[in-house]
C-alpha atoms as a PDB file:
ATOM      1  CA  UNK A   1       0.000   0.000   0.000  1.00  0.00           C
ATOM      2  CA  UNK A   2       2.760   2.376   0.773  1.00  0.00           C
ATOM      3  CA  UNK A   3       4.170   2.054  -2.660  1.00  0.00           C
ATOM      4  CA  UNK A   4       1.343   2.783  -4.014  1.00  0.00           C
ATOM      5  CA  UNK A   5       0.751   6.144  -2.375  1.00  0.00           C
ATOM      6  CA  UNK A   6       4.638   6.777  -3.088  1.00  0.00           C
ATOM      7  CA  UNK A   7       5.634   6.196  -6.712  1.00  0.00           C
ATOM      8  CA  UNK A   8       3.096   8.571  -8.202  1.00  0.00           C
ATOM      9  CA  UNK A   9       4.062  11.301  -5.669  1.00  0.00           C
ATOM     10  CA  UNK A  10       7.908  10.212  -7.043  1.00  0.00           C
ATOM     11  CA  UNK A  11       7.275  11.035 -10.054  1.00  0.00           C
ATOM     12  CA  UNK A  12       5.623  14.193 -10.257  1.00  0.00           C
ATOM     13  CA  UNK A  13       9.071  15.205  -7.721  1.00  0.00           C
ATOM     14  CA  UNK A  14      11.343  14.116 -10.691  1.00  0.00           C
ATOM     15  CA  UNK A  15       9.222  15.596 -13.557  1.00  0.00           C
ATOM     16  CA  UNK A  16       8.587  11.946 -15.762  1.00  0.00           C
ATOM     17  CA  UNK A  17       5.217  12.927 -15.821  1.00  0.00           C
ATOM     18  CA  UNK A  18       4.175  14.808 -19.229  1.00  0.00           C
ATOM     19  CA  UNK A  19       1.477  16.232 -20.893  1.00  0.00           C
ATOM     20  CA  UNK A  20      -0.529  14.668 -23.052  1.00  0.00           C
ATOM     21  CA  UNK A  21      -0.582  14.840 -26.528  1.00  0.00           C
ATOM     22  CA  UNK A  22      -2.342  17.473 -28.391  1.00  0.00           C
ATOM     23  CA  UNK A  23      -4.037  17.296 -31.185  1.00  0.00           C
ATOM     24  CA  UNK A  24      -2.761  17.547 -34.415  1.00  0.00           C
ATOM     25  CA  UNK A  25      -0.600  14.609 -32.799  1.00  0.00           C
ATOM     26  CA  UNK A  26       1.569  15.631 -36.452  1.00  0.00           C
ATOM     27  CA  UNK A  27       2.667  18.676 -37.424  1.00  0.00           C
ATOM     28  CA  UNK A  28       3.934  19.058 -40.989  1.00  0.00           C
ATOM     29  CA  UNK A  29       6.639  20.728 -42.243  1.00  0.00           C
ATOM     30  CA  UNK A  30       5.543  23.922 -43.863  1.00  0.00           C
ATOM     31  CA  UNK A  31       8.911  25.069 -45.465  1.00  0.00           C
ATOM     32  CA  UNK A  32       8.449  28.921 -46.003  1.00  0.00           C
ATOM     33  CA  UNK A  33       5.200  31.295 -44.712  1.00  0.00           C
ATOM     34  CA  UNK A  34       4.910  34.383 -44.773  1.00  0.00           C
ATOM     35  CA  UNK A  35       3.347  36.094 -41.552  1.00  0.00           C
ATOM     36  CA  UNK A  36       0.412  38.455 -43.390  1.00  0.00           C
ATOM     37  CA  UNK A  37      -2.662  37.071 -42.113  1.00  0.00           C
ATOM     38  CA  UNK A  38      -4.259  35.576 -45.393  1.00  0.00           C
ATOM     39  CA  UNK A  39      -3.359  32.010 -44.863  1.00  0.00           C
ATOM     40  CA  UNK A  40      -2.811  31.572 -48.328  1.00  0.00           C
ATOM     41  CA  UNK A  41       0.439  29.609 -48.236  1.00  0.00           C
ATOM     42  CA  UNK A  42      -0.850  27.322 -45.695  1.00  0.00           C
ATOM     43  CA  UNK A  43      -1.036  24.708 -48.109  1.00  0.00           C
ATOM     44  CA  UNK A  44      -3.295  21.674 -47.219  1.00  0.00           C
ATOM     45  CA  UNK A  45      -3.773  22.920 -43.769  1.00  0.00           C
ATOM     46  CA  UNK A  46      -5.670  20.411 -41.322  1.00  0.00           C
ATOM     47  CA  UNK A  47      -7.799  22.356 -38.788  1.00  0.00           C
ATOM     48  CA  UNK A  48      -8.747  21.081 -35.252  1.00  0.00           C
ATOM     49  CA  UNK A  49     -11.298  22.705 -33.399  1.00  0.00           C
ATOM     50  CA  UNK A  50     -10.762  24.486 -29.815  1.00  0.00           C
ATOM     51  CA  UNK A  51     -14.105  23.338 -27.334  1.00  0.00           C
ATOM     52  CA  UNK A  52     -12.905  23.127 -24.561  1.00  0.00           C
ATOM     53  CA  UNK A  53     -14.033  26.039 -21.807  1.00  0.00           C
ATOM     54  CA  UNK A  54     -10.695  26.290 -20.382  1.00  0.00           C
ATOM     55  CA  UNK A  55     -11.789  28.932 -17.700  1.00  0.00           C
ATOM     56  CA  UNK A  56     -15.257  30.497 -17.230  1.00  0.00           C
ATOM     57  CA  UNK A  57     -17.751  30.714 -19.734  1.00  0.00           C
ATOM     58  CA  UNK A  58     -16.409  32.375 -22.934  1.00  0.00           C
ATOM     59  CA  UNK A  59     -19.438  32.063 -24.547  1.00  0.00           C
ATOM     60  CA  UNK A  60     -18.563  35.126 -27.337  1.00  0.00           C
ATOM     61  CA  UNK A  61     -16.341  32.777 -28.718  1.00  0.00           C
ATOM     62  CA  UNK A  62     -17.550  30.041 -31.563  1.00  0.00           C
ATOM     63  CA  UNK A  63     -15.970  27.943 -34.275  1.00  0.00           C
ATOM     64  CA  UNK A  64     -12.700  28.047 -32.787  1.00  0.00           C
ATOM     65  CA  UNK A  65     -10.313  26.146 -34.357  1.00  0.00           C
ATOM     66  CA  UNK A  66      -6.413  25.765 -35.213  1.00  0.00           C
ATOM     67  CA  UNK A  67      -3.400  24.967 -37.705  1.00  0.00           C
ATOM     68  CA  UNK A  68      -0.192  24.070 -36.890  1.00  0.00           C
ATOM     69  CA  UNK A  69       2.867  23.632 -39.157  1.00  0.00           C
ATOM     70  CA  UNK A  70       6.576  23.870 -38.436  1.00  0.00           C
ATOM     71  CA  UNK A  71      10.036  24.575 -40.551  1.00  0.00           C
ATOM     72  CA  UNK A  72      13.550  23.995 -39.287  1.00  0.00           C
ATOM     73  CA  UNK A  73      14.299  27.651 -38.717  1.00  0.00           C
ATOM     74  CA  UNK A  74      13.432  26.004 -36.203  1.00  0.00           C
ATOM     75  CA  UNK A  75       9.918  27.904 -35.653  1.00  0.00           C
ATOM     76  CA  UNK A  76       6.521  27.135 -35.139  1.00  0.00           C
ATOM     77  CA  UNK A  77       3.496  28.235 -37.361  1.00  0.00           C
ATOM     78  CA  UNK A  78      -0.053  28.521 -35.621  1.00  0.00           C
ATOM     79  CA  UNK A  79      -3.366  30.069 -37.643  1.00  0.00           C
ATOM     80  CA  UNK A  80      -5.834  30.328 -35.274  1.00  0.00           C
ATOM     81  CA  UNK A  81      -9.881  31.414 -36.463  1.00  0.00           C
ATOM     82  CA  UNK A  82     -12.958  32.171 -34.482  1.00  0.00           C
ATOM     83  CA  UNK A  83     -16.042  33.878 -34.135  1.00  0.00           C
ATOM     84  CA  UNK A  84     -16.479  36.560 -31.365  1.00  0.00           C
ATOM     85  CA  UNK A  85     -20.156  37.725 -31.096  1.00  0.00           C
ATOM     86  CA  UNK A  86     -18.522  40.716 -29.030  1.00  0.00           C
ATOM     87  CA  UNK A  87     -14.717  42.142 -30.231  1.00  0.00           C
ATOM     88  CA  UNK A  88     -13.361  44.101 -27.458  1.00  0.00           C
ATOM     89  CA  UNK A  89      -9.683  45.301 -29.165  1.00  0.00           C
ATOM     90  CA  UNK A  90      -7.268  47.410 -27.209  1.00  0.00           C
ATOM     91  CA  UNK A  91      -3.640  48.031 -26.289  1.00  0.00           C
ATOM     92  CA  UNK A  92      -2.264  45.049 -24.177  1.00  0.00           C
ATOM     93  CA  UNK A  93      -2.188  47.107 -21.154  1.00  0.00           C
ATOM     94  CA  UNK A  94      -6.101  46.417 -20.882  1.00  0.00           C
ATOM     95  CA  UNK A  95      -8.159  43.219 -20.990  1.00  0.00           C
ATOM     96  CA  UNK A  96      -9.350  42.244 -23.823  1.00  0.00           C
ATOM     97  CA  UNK A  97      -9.703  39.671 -26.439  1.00  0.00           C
ATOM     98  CA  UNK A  98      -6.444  37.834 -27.747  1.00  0.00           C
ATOM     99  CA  UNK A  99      -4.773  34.526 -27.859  1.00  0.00           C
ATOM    100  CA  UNK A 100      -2.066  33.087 -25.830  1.00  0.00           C
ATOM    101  CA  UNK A 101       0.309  30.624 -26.854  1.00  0.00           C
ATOM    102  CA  UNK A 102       2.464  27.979 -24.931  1.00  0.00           C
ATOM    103  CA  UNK A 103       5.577  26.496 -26.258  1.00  0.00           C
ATOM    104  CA  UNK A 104       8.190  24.254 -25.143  1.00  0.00           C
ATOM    105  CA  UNK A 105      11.242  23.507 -28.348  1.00  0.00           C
ATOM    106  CA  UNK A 106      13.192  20.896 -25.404  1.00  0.00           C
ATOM    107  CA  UNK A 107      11.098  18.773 -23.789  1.00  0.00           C
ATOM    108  CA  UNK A 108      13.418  17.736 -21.500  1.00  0.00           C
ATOM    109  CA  UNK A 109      14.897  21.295 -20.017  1.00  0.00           C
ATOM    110  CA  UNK A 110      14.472  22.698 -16.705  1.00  0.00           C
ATOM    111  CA  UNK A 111      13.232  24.360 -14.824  1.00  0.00           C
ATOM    112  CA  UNK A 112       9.396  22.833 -15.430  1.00  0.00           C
ATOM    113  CA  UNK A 113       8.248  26.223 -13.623  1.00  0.00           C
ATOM    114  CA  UNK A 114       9.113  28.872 -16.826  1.00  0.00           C
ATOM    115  CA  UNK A 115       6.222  31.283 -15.314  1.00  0.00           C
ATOM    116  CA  UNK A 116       9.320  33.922 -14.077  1.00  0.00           C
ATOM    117  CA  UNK A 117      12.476  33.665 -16.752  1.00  0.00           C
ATOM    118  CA  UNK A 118      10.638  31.543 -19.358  1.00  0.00           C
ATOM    119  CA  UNK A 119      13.831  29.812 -20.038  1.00  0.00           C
ATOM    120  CA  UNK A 120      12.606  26.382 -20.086  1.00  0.00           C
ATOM    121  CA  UNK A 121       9.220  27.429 -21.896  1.00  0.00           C
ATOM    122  CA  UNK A 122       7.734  30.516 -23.340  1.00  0.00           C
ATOM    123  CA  UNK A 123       4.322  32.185 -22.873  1.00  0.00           C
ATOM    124  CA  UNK A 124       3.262  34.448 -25.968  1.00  0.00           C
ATOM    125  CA  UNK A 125       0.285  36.896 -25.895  1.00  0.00           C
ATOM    126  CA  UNK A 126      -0.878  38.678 -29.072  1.00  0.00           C
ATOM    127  CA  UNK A 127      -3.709  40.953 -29.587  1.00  0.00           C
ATOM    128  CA  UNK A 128      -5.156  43.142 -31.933  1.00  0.00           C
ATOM    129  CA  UNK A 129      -4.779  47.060 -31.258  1.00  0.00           C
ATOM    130  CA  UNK A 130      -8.258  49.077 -31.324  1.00  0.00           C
ATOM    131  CA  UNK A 131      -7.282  50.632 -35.250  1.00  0.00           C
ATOM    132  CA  UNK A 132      -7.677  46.952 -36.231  1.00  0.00           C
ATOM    133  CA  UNK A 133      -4.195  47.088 -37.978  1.00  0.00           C
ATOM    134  CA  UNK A 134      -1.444  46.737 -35.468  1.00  0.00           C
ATOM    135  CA  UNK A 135      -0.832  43.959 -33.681  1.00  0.00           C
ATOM    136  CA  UNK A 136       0.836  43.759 -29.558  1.00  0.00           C
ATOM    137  CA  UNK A 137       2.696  40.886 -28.388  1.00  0.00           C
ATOM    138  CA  UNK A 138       3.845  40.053 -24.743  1.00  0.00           C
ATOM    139  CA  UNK A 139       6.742  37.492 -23.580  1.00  0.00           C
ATOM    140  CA  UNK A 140       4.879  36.570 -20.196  1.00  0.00           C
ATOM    141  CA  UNK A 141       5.871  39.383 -17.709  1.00  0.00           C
ATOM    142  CA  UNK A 142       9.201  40.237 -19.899  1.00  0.00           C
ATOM    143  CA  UNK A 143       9.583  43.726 -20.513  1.00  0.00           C
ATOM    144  CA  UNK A 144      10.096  45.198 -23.052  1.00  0.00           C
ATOM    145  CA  UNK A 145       9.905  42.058 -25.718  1.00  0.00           C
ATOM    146  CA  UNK A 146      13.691  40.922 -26.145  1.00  0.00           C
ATOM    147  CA  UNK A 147      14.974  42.386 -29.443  1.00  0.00           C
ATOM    148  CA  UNK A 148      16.484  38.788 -30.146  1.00  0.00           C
ATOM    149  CA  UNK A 149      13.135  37.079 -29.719  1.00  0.00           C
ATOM    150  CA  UNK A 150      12.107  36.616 -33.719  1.00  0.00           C
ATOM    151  CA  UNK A 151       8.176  36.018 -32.830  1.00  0.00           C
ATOM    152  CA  UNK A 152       5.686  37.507 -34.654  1.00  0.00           C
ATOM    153  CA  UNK A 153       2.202  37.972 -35.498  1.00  0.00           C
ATOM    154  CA  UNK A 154      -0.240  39.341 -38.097  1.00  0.00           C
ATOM    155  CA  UNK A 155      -4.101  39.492 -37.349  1.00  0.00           C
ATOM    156  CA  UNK A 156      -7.463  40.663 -38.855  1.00  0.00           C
ATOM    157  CA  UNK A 157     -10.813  41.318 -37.944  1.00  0.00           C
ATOM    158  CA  UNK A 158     -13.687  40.664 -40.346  1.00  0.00           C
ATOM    159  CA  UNK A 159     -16.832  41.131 -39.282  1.00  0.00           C
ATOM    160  CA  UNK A 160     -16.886  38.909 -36.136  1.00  0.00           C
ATOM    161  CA  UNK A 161     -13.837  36.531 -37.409  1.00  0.00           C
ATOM    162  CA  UNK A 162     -10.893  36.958 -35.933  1.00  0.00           C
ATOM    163  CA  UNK A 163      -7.770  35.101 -37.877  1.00  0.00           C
ATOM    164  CA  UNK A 164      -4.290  35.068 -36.397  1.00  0.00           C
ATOM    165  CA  UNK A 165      -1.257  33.912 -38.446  1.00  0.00           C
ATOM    166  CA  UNK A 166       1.891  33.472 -35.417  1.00  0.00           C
ATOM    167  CA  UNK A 167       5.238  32.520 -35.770  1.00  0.00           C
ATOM    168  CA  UNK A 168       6.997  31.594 -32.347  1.00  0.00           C
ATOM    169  CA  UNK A 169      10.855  30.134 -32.269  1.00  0.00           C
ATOM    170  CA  UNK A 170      12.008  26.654 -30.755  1.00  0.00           C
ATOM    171  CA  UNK A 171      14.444  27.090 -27.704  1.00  0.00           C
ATOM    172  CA  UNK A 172      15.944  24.846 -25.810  1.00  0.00           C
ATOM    173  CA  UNK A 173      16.948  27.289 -23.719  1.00  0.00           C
ATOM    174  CA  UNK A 174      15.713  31.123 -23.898  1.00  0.00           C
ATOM    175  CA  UNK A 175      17.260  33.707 -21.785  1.00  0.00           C
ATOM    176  CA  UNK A 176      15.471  37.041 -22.451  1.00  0.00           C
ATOM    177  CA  UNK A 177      18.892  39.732 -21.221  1.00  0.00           C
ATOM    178  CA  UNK A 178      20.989  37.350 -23.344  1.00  0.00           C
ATOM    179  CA  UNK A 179      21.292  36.660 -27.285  1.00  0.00           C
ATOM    180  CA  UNK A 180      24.418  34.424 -26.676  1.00  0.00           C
ATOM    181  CA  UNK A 181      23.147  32.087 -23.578  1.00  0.00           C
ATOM    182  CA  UNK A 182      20.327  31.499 -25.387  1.00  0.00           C
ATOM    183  CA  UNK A 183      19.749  27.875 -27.580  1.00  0.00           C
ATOM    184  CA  UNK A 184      17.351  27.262 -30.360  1.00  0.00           C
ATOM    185  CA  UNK A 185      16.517  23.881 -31.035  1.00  0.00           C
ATOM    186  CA  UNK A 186      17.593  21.625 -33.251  1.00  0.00           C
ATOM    187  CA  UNK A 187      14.355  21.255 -35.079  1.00  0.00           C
ATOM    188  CA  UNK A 188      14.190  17.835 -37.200  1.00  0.00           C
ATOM    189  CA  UNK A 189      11.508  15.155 -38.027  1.00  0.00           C
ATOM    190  CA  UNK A 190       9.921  12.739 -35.753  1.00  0.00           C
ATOM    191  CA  UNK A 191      11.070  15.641 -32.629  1.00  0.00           C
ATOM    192  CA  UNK A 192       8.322  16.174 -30.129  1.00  0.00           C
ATOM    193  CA  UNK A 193       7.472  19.434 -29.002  1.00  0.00           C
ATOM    194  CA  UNK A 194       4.731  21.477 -26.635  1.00  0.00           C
ATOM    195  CA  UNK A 195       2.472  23.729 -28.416  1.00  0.00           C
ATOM    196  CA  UNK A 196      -0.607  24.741 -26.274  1.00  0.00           C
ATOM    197  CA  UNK A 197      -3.267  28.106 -26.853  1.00  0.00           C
ATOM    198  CA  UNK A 198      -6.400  29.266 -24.982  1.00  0.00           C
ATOM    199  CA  UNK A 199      -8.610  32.222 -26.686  1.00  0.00           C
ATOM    200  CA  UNK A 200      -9.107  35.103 -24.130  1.00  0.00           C
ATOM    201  CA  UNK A 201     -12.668  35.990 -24.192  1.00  0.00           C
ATOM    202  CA  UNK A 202     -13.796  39.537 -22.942  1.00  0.00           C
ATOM    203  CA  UNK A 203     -17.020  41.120 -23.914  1.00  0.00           C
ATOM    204  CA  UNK A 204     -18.417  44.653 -22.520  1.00  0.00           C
ATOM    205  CA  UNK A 205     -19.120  43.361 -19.345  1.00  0.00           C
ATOM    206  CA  UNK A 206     -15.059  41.998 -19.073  1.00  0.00           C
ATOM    207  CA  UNK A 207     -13.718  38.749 -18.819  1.00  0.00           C
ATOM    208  CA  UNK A 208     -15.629  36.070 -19.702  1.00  0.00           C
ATOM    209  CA  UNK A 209     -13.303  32.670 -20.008  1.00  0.00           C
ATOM    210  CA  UNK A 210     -10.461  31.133 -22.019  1.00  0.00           C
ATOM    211  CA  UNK A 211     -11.693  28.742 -24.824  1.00  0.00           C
ATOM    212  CA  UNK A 212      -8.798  25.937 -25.570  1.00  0.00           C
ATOM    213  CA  UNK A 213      -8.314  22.564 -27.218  1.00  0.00           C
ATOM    214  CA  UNK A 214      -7.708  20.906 -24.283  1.00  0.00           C
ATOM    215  CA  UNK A 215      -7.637  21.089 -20.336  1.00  0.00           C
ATOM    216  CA  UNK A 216      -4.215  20.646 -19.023  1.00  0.00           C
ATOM    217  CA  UNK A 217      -4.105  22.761 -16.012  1.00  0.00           C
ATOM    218  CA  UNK A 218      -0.834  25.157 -15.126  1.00  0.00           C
ATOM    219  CA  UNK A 219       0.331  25.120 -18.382  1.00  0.00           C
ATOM    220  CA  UNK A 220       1.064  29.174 -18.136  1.00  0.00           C
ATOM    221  CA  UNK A 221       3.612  28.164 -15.901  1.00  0.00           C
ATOM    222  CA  UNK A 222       4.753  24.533 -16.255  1.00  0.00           C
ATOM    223  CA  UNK A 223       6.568  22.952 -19.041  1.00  0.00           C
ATOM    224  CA  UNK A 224       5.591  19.765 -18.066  1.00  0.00           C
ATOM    225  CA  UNK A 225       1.712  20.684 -18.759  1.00  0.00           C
ATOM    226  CA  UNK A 226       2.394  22.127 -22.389  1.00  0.00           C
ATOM    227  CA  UNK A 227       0.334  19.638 -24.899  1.00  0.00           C
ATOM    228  CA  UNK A 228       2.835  17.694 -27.156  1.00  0.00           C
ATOM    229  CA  UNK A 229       3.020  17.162 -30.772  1.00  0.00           C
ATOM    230  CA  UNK A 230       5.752  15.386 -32.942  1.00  0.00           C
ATOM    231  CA  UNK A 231       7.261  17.432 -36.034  1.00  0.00           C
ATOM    232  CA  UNK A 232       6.104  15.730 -39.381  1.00  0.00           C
ATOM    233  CA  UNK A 233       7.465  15.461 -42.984  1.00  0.00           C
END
């Protein structure tokens, strides 16, 4: 009985426990996209929907779904659509609606608790600014963005659709005061990887709930809860 109650607690102490994997399980290689917001390079794009009510009720937020492709830059590709029955666009220093994304290049770096230095994993936030042209992007609580930090994003508002079109970089290691300490990964077939998102939901009345495609709990701030995926051909 005793080492029954042990090994679990065991290991969750020496982080063997992962997250699950996400779906697409695959992600295909994309070679070259360009970050416009048009989506018109995503060739043969699969798309798998985000239902899951992370947080709360975001009940603006309807046929949420995702993309995912990768190229050996080594970066990450996400296009992300949805219907919001209520936009609320801003700044960044406000709530209001965006997407956040979770990524993890290593999946075996420490430490599993990123939430402070994001050296292990990263936390990206990207929004659309209230002239529905520029776009904000956040590192977490790192400020200002580090220069060396190549992420991007490009997003429009039609009507009630929101589409994003996000590039994020693989690190092993990421070290936001230094360009040198700092180690991309080494981004090849059959590699697995965390890529997670939740859709921020505000509406007039304020925060509503986080829409995402899955419920791993903590995974703003541990690695080890980041969803998993394996790069594709």
């Amino acid at each position: 009985m005793k080492m029954t109650t042990v090994f679990p607690a065991l290991l969750l102490l020496t982080g063997i426990v992962h997250a699950e994997m996400g779906r697409p399980e695959d992600i295909p290689n994309a070679g070259h996209i360009r970050i416009d917001g048009r989506l018109n390079d995503w060739r043969n794009a699969e798309w798998t929907p985000l239902t899951k009510n992370f947080v709360g009720n975001p009940a603006n937020i309807s046929n949420a779904q995702w993309s995912l492709q990768w190229n050996d830059d080594p970066a990450i590709f996400i296009a992300v659509r949805y219907d919001d029955a209520d936009p609320v666009l801003g700044t960044g220093t406000t709530l209001q609606d965006c997407v956040k994304i979770y990524v993890r290049g290593d999946n075996g770096s420490e430490p599993l608790d990123y939430s402070k230095n994001q050296v292990s994993a990263q936390q990206y936030i990207f929004g659309l600014s209230k002239d529905k042209v520029s776009v904000w992007k956040k590192l977490a609580n790192i400020s200002p963005f580090p220069a060396h930090n190549p992420a991007t994003a490009a997003i429009t508002l039609s009507g009630n659709t929101f589409t994003y079109e996000i590039m994020v970089p693989l690190y092993d290691e990421f070290h936001a005061a230094s360009r040198r300490d700092t180690q991309t990964t080494e981004a090849i077939d059959d590699l697995e990887v965390g890529v997670d998102i939740v859709i921020v939901d505000v509406g007039a009345a304020g925060y509503l709930g986080l829409k995402s495609e899955n419920m791993l709990t903590n995974k703003n701030h541990n690695a080890d809860h980041i969803a998993l995926h394996t790069l594709g051909e």
